[in-house]
Protein backbone atom coordinates (compact mmCIF):
# COMPACT_ATOMS: atom_id res chain seq x y z
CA UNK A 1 210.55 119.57 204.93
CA UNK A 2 212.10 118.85 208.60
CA UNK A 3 209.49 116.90 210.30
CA UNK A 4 211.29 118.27 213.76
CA UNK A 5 210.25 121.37 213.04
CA UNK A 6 206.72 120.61 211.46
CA UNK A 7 205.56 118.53 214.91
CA UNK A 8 207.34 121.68 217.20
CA UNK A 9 204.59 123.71 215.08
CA UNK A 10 202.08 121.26 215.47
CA UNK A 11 202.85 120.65 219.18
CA UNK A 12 202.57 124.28 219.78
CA UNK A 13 199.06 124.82 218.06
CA UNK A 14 197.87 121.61 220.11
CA UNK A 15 199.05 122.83 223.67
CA UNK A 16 197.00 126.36 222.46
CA UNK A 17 193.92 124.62 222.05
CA UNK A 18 194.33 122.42 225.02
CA UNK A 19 194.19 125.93 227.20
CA UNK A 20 190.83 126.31 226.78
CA UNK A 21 188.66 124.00 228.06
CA UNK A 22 186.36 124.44 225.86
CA UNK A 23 187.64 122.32 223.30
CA UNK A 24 187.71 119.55 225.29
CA UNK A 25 183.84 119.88 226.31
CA UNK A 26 183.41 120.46 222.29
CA UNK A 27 185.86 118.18 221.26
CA UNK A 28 185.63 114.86 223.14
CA UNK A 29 182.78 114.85 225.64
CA UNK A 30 179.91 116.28 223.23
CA UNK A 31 180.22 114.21 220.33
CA UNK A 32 180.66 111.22 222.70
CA UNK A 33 177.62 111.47 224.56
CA UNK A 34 175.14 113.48 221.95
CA UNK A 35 174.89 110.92 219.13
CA UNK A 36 174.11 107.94 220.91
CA UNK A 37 171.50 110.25 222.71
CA UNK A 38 170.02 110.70 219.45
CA UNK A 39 170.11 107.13 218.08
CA UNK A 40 168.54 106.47 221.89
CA UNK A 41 166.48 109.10 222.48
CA UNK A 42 164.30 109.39 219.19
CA UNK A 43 163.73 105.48 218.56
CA UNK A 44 162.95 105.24 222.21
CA UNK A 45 160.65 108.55 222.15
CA UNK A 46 158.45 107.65 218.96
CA UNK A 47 158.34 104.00 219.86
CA UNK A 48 157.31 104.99 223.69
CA UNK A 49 154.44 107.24 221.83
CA UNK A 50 153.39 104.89 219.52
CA UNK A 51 152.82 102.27 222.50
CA UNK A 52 151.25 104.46 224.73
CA UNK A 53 148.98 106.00 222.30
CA UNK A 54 147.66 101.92 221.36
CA UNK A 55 147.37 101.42 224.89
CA UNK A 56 145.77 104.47 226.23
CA UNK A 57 142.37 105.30 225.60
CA UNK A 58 141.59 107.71 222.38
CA UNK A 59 138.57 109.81 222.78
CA UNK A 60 137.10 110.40 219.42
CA UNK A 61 134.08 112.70 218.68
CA UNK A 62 131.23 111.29 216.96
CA UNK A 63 129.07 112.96 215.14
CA UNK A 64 125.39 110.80 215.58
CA UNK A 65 126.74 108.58 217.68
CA UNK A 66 123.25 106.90 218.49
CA UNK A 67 123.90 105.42 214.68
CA UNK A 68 127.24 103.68 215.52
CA UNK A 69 126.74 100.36 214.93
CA UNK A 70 127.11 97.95 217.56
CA UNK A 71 129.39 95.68 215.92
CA UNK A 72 131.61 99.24 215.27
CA UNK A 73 131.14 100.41 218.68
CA UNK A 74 132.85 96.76 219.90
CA UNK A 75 135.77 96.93 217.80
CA UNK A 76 136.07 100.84 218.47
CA UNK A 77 136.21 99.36 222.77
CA UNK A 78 138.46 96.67 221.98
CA UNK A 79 140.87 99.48 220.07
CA UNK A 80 140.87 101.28 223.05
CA UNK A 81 138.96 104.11 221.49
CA UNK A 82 136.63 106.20 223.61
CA UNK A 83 133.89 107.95 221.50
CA UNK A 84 131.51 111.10 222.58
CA UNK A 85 128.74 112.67 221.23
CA UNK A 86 129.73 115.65 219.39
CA UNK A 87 127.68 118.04 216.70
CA UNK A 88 130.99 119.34 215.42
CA UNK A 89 133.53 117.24 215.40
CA UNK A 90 135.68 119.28 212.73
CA UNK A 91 135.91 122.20 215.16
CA UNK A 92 136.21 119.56 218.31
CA UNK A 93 139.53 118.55 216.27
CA UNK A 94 140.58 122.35 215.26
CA UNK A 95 140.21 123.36 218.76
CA UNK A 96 142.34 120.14 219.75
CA UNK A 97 139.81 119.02 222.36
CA UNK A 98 140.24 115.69 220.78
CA UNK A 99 142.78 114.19 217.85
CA UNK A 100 140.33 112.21 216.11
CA UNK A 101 136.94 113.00 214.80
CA UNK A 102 134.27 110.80 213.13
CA UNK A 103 130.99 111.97 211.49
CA UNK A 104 128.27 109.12 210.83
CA UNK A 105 125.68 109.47 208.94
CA UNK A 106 121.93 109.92 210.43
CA UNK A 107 120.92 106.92 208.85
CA UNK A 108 123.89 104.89 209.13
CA UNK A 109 121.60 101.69 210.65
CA UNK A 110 118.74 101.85 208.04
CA UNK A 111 121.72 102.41 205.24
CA UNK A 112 123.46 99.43 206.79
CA UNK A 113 120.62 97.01 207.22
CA UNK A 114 119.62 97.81 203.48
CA UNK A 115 123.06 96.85 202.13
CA UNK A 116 124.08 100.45 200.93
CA UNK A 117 126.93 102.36 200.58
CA UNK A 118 127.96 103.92 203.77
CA UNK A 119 130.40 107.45 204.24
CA UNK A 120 132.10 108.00 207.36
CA UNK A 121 133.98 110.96 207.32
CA UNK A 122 137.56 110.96 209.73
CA UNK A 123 138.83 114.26 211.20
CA UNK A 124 142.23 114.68 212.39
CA UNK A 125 145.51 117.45 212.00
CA UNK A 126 147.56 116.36 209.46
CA UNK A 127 151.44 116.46 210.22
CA UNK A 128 150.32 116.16 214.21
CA UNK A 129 151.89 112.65 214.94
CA UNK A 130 150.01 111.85 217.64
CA UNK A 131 146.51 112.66 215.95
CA UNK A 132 147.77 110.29 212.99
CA UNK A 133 148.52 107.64 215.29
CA UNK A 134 144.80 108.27 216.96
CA UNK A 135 143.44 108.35 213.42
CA UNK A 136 144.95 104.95 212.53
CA UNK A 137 143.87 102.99 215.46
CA UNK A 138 139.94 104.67 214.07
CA UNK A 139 141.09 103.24 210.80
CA UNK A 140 141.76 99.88 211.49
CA UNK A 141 138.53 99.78 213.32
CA UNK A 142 136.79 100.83 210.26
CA UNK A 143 138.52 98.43 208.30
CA UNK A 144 137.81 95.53 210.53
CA UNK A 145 133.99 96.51 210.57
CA UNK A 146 134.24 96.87 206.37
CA UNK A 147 135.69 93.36 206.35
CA UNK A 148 133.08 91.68 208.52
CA UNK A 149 130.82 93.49 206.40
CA UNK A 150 131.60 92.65 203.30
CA UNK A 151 131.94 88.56 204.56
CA UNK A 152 128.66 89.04 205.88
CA UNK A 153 127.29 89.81 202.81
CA UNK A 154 128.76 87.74 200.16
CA UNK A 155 128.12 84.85 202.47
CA UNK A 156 124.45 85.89 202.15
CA UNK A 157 124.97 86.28 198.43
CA UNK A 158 126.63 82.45 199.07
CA UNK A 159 129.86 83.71 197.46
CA UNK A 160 133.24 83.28 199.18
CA UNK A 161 134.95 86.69 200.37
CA UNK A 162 137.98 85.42 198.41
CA UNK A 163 136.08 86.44 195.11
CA UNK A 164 137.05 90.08 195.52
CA UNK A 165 140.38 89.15 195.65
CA UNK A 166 141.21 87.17 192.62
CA UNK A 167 145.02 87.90 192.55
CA UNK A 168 147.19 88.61 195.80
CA UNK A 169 149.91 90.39 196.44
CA UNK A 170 152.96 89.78 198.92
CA UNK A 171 155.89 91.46 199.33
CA UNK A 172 159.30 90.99 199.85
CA UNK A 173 162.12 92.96 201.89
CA UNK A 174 164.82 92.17 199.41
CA UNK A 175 167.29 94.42 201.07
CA UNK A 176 170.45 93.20 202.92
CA UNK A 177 170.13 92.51 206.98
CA UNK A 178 172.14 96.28 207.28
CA UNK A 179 169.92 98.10 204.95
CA UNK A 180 167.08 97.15 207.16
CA UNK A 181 168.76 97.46 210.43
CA UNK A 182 169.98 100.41 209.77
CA UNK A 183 166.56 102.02 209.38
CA UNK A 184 165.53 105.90 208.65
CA UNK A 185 167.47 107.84 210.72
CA UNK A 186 171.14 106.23 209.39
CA UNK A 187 171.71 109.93 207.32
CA UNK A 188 172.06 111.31 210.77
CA UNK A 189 175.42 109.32 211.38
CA UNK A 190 177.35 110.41 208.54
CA UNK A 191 176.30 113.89 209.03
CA UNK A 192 176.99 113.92 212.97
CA UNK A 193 180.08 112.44 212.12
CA UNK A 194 181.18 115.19 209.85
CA UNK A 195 179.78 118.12 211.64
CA UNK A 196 182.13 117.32 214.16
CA UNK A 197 184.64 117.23 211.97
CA UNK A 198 184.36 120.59 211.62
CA UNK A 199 183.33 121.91 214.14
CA UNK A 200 186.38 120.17 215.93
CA UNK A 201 189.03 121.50 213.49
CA UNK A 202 187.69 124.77 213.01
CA UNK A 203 188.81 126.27 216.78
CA UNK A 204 192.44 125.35 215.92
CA UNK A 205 192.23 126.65 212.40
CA UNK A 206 190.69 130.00 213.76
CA UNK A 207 193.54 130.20 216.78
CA UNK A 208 196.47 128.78 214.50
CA UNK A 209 195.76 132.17 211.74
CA UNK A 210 193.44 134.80 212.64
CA UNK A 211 194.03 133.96 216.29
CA UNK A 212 197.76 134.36 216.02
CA UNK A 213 197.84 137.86 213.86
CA UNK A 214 195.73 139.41 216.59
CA UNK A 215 198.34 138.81 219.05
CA UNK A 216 201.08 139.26 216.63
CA UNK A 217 202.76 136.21 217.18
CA UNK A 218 202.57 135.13 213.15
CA UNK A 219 205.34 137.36 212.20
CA UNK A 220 207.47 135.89 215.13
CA UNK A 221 207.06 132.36 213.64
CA UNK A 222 207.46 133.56 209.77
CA UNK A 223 210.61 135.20 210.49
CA UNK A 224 212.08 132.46 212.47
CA UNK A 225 214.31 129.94 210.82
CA UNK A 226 210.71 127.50 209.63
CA UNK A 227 209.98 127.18 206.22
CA UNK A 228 206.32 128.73 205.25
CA UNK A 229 205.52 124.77 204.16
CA UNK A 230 207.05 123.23 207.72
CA UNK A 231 204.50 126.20 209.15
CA UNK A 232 201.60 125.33 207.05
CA UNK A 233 202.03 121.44 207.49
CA UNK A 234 202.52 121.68 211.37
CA UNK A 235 199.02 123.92 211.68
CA UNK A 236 197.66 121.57 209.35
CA UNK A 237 198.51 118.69 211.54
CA UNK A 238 197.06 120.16 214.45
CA UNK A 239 193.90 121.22 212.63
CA UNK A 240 193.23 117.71 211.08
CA UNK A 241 193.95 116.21 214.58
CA UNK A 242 191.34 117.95 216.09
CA UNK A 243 188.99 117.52 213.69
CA UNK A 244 189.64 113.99 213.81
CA UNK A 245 189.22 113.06 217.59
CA UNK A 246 186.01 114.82 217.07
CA UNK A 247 184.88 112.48 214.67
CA UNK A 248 186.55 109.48 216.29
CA UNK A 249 184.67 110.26 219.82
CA UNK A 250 181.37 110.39 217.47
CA UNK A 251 182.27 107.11 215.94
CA UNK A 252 182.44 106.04 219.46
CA UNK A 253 179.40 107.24 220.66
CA UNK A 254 177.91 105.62 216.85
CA UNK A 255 179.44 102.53 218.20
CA UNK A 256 178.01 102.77 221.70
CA UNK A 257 174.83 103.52 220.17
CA UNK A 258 174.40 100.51 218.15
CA UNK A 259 175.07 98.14 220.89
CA UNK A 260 172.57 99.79 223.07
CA UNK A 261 169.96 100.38 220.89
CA UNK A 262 169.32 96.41 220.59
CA UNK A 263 170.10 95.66 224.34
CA UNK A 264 167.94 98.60 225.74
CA UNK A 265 165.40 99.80 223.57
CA UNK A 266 164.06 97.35 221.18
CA UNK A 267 164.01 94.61 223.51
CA UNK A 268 161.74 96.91 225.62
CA UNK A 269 159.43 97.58 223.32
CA UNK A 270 156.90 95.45 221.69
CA UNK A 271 153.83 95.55 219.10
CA UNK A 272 154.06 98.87 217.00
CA UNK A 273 156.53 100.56 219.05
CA UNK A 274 158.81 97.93 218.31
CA UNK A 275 158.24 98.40 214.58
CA UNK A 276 158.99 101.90 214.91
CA UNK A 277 162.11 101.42 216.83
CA UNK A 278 163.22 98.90 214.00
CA UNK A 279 162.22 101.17 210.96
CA UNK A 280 164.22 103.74 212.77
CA UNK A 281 167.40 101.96 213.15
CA UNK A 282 166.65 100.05 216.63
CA UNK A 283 168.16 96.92 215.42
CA UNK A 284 171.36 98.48 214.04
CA UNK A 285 174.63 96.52 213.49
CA UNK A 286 177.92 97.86 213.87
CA UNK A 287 180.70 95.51 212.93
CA UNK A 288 184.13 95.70 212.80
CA UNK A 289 184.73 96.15 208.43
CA UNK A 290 182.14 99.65 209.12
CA UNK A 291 184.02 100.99 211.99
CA UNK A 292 187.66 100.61 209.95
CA UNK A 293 185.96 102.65 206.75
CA UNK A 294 183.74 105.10 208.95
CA UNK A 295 187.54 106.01 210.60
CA UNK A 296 189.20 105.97 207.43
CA UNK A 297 187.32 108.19 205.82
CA UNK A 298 186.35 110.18 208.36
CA UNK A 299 190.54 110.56 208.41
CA UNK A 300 190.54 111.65 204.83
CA UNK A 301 187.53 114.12 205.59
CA UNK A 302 189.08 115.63 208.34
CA UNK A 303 192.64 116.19 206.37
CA UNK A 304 190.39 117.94 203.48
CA UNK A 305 188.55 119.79 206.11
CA UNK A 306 191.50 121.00 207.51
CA UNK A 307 193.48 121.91 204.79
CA UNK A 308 190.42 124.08 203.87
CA UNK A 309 189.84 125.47 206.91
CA UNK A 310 193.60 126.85 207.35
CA UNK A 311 193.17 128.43 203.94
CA UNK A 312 190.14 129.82 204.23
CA UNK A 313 190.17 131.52 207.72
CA UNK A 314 193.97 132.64 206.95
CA UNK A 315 192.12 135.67 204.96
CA UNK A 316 190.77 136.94 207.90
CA UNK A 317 192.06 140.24 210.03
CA UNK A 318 190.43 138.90 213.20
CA UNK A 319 189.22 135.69 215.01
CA UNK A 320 186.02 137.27 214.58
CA UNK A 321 186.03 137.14 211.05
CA UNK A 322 187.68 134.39 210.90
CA UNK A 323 184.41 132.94 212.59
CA UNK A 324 182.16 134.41 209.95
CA UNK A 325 184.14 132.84 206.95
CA UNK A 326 183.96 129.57 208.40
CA UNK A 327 179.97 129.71 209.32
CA UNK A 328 179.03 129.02 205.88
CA UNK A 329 181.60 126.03 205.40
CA UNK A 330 178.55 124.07 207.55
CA UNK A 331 176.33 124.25 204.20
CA UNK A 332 179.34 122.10 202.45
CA UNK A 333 177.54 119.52 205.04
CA UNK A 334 174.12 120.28 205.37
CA UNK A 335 172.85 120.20 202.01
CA UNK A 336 174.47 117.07 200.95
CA UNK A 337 172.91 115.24 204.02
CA UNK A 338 169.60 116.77 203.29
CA UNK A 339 170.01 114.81 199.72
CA UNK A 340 170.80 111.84 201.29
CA UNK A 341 167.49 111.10 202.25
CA UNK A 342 166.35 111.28 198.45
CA UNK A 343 169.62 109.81 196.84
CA UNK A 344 167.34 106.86 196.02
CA UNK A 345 164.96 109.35 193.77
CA UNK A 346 168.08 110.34 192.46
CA UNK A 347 170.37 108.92 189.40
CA UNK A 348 173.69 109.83 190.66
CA UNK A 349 175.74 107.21 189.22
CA UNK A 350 179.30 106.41 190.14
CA UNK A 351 180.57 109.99 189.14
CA UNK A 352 178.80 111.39 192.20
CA UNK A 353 181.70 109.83 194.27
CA UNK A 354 184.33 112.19 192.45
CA UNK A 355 183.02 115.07 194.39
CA UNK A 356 184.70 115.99 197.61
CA UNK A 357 182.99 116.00 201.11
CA UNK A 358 179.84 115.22 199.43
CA UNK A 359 181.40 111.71 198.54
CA UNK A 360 182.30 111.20 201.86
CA UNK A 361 178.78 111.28 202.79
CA UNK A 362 177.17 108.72 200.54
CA UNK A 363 180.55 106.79 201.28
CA UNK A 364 179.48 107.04 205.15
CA UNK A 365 176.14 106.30 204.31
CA UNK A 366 176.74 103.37 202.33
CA UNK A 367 179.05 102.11 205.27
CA UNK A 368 176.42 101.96 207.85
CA UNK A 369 173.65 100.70 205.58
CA UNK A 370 176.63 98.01 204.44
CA UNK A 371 176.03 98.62 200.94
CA UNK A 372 179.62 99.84 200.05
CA UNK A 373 180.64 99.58 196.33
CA UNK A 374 184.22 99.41 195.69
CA UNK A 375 184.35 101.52 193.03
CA UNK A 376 182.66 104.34 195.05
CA UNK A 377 185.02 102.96 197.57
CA UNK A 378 188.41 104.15 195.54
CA UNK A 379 187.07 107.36 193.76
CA UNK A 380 185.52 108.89 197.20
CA UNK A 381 189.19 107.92 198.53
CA UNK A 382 191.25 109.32 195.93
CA UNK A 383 189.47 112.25 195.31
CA UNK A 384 189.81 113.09 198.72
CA UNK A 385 193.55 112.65 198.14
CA UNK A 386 193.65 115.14 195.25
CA UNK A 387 191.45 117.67 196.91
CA UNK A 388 193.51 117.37 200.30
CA UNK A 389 197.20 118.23 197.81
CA UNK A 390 195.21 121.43 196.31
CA UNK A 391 193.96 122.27 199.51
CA UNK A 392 197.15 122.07 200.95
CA UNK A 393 198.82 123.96 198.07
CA UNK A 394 196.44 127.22 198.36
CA UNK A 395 196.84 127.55 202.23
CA UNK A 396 200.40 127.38 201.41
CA UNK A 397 200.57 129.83 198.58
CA UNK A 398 198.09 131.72 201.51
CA UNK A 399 201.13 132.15 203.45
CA UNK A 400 203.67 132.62 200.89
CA UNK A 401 201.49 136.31 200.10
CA UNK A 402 202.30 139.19 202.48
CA UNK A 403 199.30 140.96 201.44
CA UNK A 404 197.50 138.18 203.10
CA UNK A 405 199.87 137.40 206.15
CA UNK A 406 199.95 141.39 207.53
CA UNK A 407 196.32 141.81 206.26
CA UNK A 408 195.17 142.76 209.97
């Protein structure tokens, strides 16, 4: 192959693009900006709730409220809970005029005073994040009651409270300073990171095949004196680049993230919030070994991408169909991520690594949790290698067939 001839190919493809502005905006500005929006925005969001919703005052509707103990009733004040007389509180809930509803029993103070079993009964909306934060600040009110409670009456009894707990247990996070850092939400970087892969390579792919029989241009190019491989290598090349500042202005943004998310947000939020912000990836660490195999991999997924892309949409009569054949490609992402978050549940075992694209993934996952196995390391990277040569190979033999070529 003449390499003149494959970057004059690749060259022209690239200055197509470029024409539309579009793919700049898509390109370079959106995955810049969007995922450290996201690592920003939902840390930041939930932790904001979480603190506001401890600081503000929860009104909760009690059901016998004249029965509330006095000791409850303090801790309920100090908790920032407001509660309100209320007949129903399971419809007060359903109708959302409050979160939180509590139903006492009409002889909670005799039942109390007697030393008997008590059965307070908590109303809230399930899956409703802010009732469930509402719901635990009732909770640990509760609890703190139950606890005095219980001292109060073993001390009575003139036992120790430590008697009902004969054994203890404490645990400990044995996972590395990245695992923990990089919290709950570190599936969404390998996943942004790839969907702009595609998405980035796919509007050259489209315009370097479909785009070009619809104008008629292709057979201008095939009959010229440019091998079908110099042709298929030059689109390529332009496809994977593409693809690949995508990904690079996303690894960006993942880098940008990381160093604001410490600066910005967790250091502006405190008590729960600040757990939240943590568990969610607040106190993430991006260091220089991550960056050098998110890029390199992301390289290797954007060749594969590429390769596919160019033999895929090639089939296509128009740019419009072109656009429908590469729709579903987004699934080769999606469900993959979507396992991500249960990989742990999961016995995958190093053979997992063999598969293409999904590889990548864990790979990228592993990266920014800092957990990367060298083994999983060289079989994501090689297969990648092997997938990109067969990829390659059918968009070539793609263009070789005339069938396919003047199928308009």
């Amino acid at each position: 192959m003449r390499w003149r001839i494959i970057s004059q190919v690749a060259g022209k493809e690239i200055l197509s693009t470029l024409r539309d502005r579009r793919a700049i905006v898509s390109n370079l500005l959106l995955p810049l900006l969007l995922l450290p929006l996201i690592m920003l925005g939902l840390p930041l969001a939930l932790g904001g709730l979480f603190n506001r919703e401890q600081a503000s005052e929860t009104p909760v509707a009690v059901q016998n409220l004249s029965e509330l103990p006095p000791e409850l009733a303090e801790l309920f004040e100090a908790a920032n809970i407001a509660p309100f007389a209320s007949d129903e509180p399971e419809e007060v809930v359903r109708s959302e005029s409050a979160s939180v509803g509590l139903r006492v029993p009409g002889d909670m103070a005799n039942s109390v005073g007697a030393g008997e079993q008590v059965d307070l009964v908590l109303f809230s909306k399930q899956g409703n994040l802010a009732a469930e934060v509402a719901a635990s600040k009732v909770r640990g009110a509760v609890d703190a009651y139950r606890q005095d409670l219980v001292a109060e009456r073993l001390g009575a009894a003139g036992l120790d409270p430590s008697v009902l707990e004969p054994v203890t247990l404490r645990a400990v996070d044995a996972s590395s300073t990245a695992e923990r850092s990089s919290g709950q939400l570190s599936w969404i970087i390998p996943f942004f990171i790839a969907v702009w892969t595609l998405v980035g390579g796919q509007m050259t792919a489209i315009d370097a095949t479909a785009g070009e029989k619809e104008r008629g241009t292709l057979e201008s190019l095939l009959v010229a004196p440019v091998r079908r491989s110099e042709v298929v290598m030059g689109k390529f090349l332009a496809t994977m680049l593409f693809g690949l500042s995508a990904a690079v202005m996303a690894i960006i943004g993942y880098v940008a993230g990381g160093a604001l998310l410490g600066s910005l947000v967790s250091s502006r939020l405190g008590g729960e919030g600040g757990e939240v912000v943590a568990m969610m990836g607040g106190s993430l660490q991006v260091t220089l070994t991550s960056v050098i195999l998110l890029l390199t991999s992301t390289l290797l997924l954007a060749a594969t991408l590429a390769a596919l892309l160019l033999g895929v949409t090639m089939f296509a009569r128009s740019f419009k169909e072109a656009q429908s054949y590469v729709a579903p490609l987004s699934f080769l992402l999606i469900i993959p991520v979507l396992a991500l978050q249960f990989k742990d549940l999961l016995d995958l075992g190093l053979g997992i690594y063999l598969v293409p694209v999904v590889n990548v993934l864990l790979l990228m996952d592993d990266t920014v949790k800092g957990a990367v196995d060298g083994a999983a390391l060289a079989l994501t990277w090689s297969s990648l290698v092997i997938a990109i040569v067969l990829l390659l190979a059918f968009a070539l033999r793609s263009f070789a067939r005339e069938n396919v070529i003047f199928r308009t």
